[in-house]
PDB file of N, CA and C in Angstrom:
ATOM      1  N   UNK A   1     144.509  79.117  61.528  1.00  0.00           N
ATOM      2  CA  UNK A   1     143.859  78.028  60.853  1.00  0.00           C
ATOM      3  C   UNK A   1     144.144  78.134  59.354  1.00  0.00           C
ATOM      4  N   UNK A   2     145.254  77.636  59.129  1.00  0.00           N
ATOM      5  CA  UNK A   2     145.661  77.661  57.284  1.00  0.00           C
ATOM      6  C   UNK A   2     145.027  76.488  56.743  1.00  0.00           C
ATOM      7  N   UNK A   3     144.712  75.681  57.578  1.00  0.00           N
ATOM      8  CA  UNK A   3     144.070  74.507  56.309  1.00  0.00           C
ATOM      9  C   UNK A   3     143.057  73.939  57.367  1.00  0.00           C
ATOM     10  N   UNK A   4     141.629  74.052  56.879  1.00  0.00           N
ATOM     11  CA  UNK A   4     141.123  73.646  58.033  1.00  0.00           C
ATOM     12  C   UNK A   4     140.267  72.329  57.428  1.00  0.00           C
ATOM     13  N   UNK A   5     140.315  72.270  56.665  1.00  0.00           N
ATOM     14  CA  UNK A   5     139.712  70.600  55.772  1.00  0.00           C
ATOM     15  C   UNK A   5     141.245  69.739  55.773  1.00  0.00           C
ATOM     16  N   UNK A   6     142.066  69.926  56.309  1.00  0.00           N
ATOM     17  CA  UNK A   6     142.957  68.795  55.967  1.00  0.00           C
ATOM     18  C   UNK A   6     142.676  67.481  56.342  1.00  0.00           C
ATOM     19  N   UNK A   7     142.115  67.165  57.554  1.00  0.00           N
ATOM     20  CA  UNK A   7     142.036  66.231  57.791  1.00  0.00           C
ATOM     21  C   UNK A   7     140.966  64.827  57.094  1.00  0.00           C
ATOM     22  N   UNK A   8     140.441  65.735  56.176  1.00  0.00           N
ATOM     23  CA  UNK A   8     139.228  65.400  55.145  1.00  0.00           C
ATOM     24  C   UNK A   8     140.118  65.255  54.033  1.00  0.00           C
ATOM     25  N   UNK A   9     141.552  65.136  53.633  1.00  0.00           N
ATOM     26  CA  UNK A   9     141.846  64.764  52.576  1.00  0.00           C
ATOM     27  C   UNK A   9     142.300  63.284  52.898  1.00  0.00           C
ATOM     28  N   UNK A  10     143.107  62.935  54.248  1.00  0.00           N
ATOM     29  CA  UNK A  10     142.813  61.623  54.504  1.00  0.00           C
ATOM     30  C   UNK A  10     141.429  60.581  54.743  1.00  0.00           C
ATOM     31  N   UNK A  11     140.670  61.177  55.172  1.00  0.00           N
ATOM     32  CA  UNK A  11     139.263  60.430  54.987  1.00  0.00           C
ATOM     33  C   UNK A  11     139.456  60.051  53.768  1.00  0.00           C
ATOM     34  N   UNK A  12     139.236  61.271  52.464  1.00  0.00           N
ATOM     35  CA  UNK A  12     138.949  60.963  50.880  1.00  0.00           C
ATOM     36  C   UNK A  12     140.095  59.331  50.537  1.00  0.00           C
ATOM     37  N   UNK A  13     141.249  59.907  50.931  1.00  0.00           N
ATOM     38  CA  UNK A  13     142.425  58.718  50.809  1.00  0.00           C
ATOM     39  C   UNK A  13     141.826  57.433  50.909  1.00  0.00           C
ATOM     40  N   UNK A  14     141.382  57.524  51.962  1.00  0.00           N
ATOM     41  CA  UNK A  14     140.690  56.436  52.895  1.00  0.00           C
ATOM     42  C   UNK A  14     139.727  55.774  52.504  1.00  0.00           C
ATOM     43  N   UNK A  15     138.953  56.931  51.888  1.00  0.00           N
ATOM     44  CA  UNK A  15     137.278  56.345  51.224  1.00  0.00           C
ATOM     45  C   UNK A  15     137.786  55.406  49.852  1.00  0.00           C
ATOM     46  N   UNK A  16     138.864  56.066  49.024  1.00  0.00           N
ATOM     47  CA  UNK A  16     138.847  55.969  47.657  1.00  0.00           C
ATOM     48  C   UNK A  16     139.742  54.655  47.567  1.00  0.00           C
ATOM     49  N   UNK A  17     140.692  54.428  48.549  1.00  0.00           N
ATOM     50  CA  UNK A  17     141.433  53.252  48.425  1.00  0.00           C
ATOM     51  C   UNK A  17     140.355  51.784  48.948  1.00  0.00           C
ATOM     52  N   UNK A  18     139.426  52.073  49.355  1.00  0.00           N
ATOM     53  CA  UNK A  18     138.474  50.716  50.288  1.00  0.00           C
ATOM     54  C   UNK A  18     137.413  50.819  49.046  1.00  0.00           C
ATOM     55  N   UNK A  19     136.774  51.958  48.081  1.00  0.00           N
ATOM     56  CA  UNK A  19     135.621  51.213  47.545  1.00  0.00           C
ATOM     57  C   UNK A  19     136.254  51.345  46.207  1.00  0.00           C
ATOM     58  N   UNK A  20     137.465  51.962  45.011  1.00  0.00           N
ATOM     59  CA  UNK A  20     137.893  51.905  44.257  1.00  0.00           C
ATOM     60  C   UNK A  20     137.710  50.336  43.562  1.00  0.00           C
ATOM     61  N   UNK A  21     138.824  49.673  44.236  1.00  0.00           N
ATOM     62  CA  UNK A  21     138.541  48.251  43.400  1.00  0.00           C
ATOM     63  C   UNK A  21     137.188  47.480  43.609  1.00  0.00           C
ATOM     64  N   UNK A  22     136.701  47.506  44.683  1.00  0.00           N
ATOM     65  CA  UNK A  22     134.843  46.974  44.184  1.00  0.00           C
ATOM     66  C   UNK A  22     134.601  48.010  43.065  1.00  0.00           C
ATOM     67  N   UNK A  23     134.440  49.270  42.765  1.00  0.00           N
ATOM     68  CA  UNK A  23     134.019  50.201  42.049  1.00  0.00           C
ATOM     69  C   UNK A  23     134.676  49.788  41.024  1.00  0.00           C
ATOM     70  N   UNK A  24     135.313  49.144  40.188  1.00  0.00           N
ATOM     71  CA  UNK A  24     136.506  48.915  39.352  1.00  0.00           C
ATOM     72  C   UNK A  24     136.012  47.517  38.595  1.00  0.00           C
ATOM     73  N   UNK A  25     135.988  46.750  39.851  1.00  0.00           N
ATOM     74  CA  UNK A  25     135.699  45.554  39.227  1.00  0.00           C
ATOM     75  C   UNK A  25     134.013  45.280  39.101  1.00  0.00           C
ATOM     76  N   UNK A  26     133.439  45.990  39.713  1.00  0.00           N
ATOM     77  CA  UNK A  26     131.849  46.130  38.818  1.00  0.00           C
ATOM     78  C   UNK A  26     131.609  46.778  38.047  1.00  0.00           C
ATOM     79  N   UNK A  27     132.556  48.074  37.603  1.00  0.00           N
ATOM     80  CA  UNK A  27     132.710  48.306  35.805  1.00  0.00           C
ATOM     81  C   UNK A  27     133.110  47.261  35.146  1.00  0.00           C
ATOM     82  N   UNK A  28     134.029  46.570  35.034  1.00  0.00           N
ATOM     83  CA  UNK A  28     134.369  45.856  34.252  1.00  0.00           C
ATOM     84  C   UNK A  28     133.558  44.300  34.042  1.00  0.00           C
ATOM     85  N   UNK A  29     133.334  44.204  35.093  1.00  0.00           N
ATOM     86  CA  UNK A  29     131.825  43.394  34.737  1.00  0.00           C
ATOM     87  C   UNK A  29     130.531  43.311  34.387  1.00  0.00           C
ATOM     88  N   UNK A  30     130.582  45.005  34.546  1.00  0.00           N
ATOM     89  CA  UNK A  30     129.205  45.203  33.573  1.00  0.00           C
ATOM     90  C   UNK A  30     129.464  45.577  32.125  1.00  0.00           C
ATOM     91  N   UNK A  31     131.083  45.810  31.740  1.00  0.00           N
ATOM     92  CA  UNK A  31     131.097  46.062  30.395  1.00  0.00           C
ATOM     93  C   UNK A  31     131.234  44.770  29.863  1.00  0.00           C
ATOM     94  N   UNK A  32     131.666  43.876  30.439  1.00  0.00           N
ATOM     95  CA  UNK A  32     131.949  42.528  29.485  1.00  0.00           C
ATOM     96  C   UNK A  32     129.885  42.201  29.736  1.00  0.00           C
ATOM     97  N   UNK A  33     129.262  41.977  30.457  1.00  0.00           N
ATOM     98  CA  UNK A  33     128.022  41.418  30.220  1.00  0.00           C
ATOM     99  C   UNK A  33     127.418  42.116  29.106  1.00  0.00           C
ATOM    100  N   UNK A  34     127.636  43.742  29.395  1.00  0.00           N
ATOM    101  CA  UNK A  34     127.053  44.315  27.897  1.00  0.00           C
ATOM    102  C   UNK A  34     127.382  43.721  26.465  1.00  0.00           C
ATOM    103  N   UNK A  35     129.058  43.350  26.565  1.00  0.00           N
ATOM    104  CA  UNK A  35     129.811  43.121  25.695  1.00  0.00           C
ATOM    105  C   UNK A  35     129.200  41.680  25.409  1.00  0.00           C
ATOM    106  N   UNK A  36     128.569  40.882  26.295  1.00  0.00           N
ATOM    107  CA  UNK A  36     128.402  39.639  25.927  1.00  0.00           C
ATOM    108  C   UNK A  36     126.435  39.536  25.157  1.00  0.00           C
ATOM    109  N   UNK A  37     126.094  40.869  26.096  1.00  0.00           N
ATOM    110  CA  UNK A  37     124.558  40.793  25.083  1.00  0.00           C
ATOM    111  C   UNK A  37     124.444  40.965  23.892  1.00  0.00           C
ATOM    112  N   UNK A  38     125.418  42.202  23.260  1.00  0.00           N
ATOM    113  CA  UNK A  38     125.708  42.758  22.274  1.00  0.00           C
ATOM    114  C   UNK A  38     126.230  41.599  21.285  1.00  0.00           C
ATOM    115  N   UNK A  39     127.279  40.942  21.395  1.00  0.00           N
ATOM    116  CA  UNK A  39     127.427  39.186  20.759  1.00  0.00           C
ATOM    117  C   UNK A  39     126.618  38.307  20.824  1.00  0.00           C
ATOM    118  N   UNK A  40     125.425  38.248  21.335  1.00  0.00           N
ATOM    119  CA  UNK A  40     124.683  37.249  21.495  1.00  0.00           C
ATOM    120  C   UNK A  40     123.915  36.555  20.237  1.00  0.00           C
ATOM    121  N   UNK A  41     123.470  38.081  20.073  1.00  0.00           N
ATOM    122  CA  UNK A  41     122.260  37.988  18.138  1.00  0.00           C
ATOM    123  C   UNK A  41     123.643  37.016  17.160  1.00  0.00           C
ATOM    124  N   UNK A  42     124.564  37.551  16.983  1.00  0.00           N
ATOM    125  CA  UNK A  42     125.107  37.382  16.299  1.00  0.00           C
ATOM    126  C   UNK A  42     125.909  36.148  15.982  1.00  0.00           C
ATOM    127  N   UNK A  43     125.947  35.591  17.230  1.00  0.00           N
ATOM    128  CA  UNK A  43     127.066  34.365  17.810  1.00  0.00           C
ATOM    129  C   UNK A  43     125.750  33.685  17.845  1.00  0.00           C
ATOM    130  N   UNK A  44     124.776  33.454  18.114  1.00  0.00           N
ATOM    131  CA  UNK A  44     123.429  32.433  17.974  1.00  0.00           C
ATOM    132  C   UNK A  44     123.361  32.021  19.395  1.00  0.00           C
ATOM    133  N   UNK A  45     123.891  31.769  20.253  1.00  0.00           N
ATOM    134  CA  UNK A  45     124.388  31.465  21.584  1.00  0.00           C
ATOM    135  C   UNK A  45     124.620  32.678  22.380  1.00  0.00           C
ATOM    136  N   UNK A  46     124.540  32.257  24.169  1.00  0.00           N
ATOM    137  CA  UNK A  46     125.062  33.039  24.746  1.00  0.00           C
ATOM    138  C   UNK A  46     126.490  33.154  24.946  1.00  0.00           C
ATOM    139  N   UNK A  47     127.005  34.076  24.541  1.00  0.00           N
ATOM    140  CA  UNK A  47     128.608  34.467  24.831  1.00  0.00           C
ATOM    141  C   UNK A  47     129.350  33.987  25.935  1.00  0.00           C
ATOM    142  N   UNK A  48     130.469  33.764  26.588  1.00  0.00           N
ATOM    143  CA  UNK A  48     130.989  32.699  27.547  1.00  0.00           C
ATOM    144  C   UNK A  48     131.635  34.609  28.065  1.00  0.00           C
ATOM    145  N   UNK A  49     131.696  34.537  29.896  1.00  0.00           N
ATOM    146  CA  UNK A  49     132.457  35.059  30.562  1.00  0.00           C
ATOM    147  C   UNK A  49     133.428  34.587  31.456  1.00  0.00           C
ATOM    148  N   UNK A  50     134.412  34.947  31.218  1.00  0.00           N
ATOM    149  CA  UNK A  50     135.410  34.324  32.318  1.00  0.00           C
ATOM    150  C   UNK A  50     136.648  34.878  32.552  1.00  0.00           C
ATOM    151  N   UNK A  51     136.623  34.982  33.911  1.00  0.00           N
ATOM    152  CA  UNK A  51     137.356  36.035  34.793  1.00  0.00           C
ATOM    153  C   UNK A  51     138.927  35.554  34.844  1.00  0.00           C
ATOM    154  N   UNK A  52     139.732  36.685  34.033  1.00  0.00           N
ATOM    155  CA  UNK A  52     141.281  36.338  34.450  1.00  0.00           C
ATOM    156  C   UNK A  52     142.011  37.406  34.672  1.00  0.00           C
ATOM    157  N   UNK A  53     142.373  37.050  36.404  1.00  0.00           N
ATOM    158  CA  UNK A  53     142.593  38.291  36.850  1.00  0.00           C
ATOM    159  C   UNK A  53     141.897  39.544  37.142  1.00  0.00           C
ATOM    160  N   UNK A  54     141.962  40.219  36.771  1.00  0.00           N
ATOM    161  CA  UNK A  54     141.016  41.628  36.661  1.00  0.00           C
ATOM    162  C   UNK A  54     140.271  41.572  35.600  1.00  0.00           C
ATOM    163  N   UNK A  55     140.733  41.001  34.426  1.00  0.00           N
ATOM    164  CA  UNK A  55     140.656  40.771  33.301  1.00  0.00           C
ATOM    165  C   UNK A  55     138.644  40.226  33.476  1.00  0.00           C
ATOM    166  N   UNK A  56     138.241  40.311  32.336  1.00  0.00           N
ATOM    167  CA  UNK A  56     137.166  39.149  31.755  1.00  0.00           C
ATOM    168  C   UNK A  56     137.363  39.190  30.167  1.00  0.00           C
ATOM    169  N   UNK A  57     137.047  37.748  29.722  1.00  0.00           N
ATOM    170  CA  UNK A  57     137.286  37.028  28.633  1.00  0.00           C
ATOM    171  C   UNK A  57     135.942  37.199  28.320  1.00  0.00           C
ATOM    172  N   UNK A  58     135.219  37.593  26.886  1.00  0.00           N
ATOM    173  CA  UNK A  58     134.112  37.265  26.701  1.00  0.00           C
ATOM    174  C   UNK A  58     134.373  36.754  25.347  1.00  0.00           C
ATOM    175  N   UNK A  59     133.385  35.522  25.014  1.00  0.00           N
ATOM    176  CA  UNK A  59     133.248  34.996  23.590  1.00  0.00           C
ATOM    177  C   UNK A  59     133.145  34.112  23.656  1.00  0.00           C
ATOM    178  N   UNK A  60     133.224  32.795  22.503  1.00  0.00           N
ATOM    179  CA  UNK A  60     133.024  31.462  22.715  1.00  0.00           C
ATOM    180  C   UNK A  60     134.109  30.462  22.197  1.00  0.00           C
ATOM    181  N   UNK A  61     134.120  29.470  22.580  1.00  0.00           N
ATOM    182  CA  UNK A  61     135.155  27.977  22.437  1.00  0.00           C
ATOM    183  C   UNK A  61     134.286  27.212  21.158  1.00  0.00           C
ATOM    184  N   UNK A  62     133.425  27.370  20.622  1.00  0.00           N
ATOM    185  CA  UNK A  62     132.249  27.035  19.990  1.00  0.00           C
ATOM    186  C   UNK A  62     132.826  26.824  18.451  1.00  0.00           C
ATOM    187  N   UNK A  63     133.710  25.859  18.310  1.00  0.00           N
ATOM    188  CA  UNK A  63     134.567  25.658  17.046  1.00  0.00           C
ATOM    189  C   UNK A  63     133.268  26.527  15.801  1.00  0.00           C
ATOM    190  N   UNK A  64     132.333  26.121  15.605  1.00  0.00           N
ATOM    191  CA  UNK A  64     131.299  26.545  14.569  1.00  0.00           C
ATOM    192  C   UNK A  64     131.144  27.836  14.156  1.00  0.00           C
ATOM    193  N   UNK A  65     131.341  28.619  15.615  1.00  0.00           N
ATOM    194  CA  UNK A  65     131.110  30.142  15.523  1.00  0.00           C
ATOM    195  C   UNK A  65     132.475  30.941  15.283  1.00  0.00           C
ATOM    196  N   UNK A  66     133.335  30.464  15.822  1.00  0.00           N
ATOM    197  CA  UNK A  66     134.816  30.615  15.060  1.00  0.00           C
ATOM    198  C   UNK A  66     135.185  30.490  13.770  1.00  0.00           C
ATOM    199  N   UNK A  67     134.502  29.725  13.143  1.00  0.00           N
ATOM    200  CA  UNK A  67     134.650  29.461  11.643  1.00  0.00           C
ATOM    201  C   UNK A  67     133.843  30.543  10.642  1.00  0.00           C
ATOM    202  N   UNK A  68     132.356  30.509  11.698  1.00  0.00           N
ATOM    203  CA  UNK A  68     131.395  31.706  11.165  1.00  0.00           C
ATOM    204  C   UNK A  68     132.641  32.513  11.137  1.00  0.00           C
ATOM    205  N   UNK A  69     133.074  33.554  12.054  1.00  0.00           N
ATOM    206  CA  UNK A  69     133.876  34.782  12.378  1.00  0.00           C
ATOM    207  C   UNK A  69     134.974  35.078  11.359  1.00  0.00           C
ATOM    208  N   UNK A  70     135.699  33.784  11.167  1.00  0.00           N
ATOM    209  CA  UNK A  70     136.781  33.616  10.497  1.00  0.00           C
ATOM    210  C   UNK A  70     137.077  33.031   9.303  1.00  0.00           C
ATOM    211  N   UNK A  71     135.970  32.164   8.991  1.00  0.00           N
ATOM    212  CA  UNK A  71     136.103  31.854   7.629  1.00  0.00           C
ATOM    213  C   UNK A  71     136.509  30.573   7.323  1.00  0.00           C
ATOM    214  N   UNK A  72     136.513  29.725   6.474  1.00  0.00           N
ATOM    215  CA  UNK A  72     137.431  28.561   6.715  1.00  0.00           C
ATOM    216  C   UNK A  72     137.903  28.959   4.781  1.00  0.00           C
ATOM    217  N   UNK A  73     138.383  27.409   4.589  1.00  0.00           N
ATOM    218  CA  UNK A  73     139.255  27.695   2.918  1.00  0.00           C
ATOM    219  C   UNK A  73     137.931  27.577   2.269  1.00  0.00           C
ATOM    220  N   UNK A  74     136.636  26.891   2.789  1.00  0.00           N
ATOM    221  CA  UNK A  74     134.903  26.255   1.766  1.00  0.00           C
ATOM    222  C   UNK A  74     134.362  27.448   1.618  1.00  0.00           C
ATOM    223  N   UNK A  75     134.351  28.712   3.252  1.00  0.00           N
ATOM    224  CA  UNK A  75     133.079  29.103   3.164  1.00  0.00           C
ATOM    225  C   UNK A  75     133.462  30.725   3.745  1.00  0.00           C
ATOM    226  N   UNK A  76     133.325  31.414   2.957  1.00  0.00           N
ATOM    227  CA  UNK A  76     133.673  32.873   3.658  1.00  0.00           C
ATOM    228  C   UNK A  76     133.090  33.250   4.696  1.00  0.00           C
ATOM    229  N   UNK A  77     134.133  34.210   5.491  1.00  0.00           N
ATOM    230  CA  UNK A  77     133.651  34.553   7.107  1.00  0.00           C
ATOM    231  C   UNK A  77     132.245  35.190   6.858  1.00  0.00           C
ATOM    232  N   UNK A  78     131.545  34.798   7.749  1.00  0.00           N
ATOM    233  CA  UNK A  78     130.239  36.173   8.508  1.00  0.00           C
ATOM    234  C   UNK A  78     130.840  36.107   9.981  1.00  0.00           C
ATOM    235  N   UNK A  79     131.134  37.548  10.045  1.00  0.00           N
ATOM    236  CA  UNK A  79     132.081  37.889  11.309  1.00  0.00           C
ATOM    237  C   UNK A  79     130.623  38.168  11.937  1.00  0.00           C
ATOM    238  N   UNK A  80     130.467  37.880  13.384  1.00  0.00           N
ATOM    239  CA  UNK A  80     129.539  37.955  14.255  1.00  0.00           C
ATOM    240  C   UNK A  80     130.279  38.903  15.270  1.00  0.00           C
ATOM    241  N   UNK A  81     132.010  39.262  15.427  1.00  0.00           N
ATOM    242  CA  UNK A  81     132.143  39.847  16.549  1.00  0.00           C
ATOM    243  C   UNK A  81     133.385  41.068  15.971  1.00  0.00           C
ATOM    244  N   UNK A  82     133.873  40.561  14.993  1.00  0.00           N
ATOM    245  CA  UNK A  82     134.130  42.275  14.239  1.00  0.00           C
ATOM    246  C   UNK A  82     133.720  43.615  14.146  1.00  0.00           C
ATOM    247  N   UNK A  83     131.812  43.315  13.617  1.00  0.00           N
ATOM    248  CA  UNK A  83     130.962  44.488  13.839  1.00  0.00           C
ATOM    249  C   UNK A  83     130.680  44.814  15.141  1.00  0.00           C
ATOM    250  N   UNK A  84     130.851  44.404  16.082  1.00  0.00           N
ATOM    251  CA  UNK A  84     130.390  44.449  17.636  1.00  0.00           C
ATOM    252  C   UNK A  84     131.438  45.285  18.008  1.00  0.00           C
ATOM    253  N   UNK A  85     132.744  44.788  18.102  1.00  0.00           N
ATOM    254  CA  UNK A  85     133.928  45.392  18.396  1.00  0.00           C
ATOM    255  C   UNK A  85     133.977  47.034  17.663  1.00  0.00           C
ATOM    256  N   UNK A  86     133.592  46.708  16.157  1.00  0.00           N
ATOM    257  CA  UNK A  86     133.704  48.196  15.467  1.00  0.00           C
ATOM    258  C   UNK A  86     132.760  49.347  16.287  1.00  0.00           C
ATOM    259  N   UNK A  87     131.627  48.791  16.491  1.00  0.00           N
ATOM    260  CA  UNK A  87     130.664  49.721  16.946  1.00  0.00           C
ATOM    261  C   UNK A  87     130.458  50.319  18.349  1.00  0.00           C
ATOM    262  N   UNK A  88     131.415  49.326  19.270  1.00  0.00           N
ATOM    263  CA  UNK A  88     132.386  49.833  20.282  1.00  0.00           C
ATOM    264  C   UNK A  88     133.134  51.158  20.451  1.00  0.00           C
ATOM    265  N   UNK A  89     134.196  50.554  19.781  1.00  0.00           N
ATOM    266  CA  UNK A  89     135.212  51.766  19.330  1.00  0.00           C
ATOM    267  C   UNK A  89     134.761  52.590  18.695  1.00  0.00           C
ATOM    268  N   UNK A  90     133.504  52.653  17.669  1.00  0.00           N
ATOM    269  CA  UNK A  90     132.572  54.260  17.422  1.00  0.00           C
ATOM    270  C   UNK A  90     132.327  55.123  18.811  1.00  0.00           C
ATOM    271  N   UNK A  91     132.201  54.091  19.128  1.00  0.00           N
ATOM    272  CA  UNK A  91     130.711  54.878  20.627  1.00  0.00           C
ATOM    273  C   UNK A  91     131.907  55.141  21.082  1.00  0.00           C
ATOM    274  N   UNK A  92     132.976  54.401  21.606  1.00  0.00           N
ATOM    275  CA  UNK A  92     133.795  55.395  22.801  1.00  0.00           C
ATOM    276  C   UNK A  92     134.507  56.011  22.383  1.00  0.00           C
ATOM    277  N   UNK A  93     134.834  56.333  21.200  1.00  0.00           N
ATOM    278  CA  UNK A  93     135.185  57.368  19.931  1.00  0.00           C
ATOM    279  C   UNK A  93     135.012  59.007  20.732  1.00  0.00           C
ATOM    280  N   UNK A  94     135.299  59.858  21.560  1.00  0.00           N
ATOM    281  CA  UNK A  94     134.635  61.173  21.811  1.00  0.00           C
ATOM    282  C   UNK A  94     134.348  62.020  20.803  1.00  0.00           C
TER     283      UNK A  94
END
C-alpha cells in the first residue's frame, strides 16, 4: 500500500472543479457590491452594477457625477471615486 489516499486526490479534483467558479463568481460579486457601498456617500446615488463576463462594472452613466470626479474647464474635480479606489489599494496593500 504506497499511496493509500490516492483516490481522494481525484475526489479533491472533482470537488474543486464543480464549486470553484460558483466560489469565484460570488467573490467577485461581493467585492463589486462592497465596491459599490463604499461609492455610494460619495457619488450621492447608488452606484450601477453590471455584469461583463466574469467581469462586474461598478459606477455610474450619471453625466453630473462624472463631471464631479473629473472636473470640467468652470469647476474643479471633487473626485468621489479616486479616494475609494486609493483606500482599496491601501487595504490590499500586505
Amino acid at each position: 500500500m504506497s499511496n493509500p489516499v490516492s483516490g481522494l486526490d481525484g475526489l479533491a479534483s472533482r470537488l474543486a472543479a464543480h464549486f470553484a467558479p460558483r466560489l469565484a463568481e460570488q467573490a467577485v460579486d461581493g467585492a463589486a457590491r462592497d465596491l459599490a457601498a463604499r461609492l455610494a456617500p460619495g457619488l450621492g446615488l447608488p452606484a450601477d452594477i453590471r455584469a461583463l463576463g466574469q467581469a462586474r462594472l461598478v459606477g455610474t452613466d450619471d453625466p453630473a457625477a462624472v463631471a464631479r470626479e473629473t472636473g470640467t474647464l468652470a469647476r474643479p474635480a471633487e473626485p468621489w471615486l479616486a479616494p475609494v479606489l486609493a483606500e482599496l489599494r491601501r487595504s490590499a496593500t500586505p
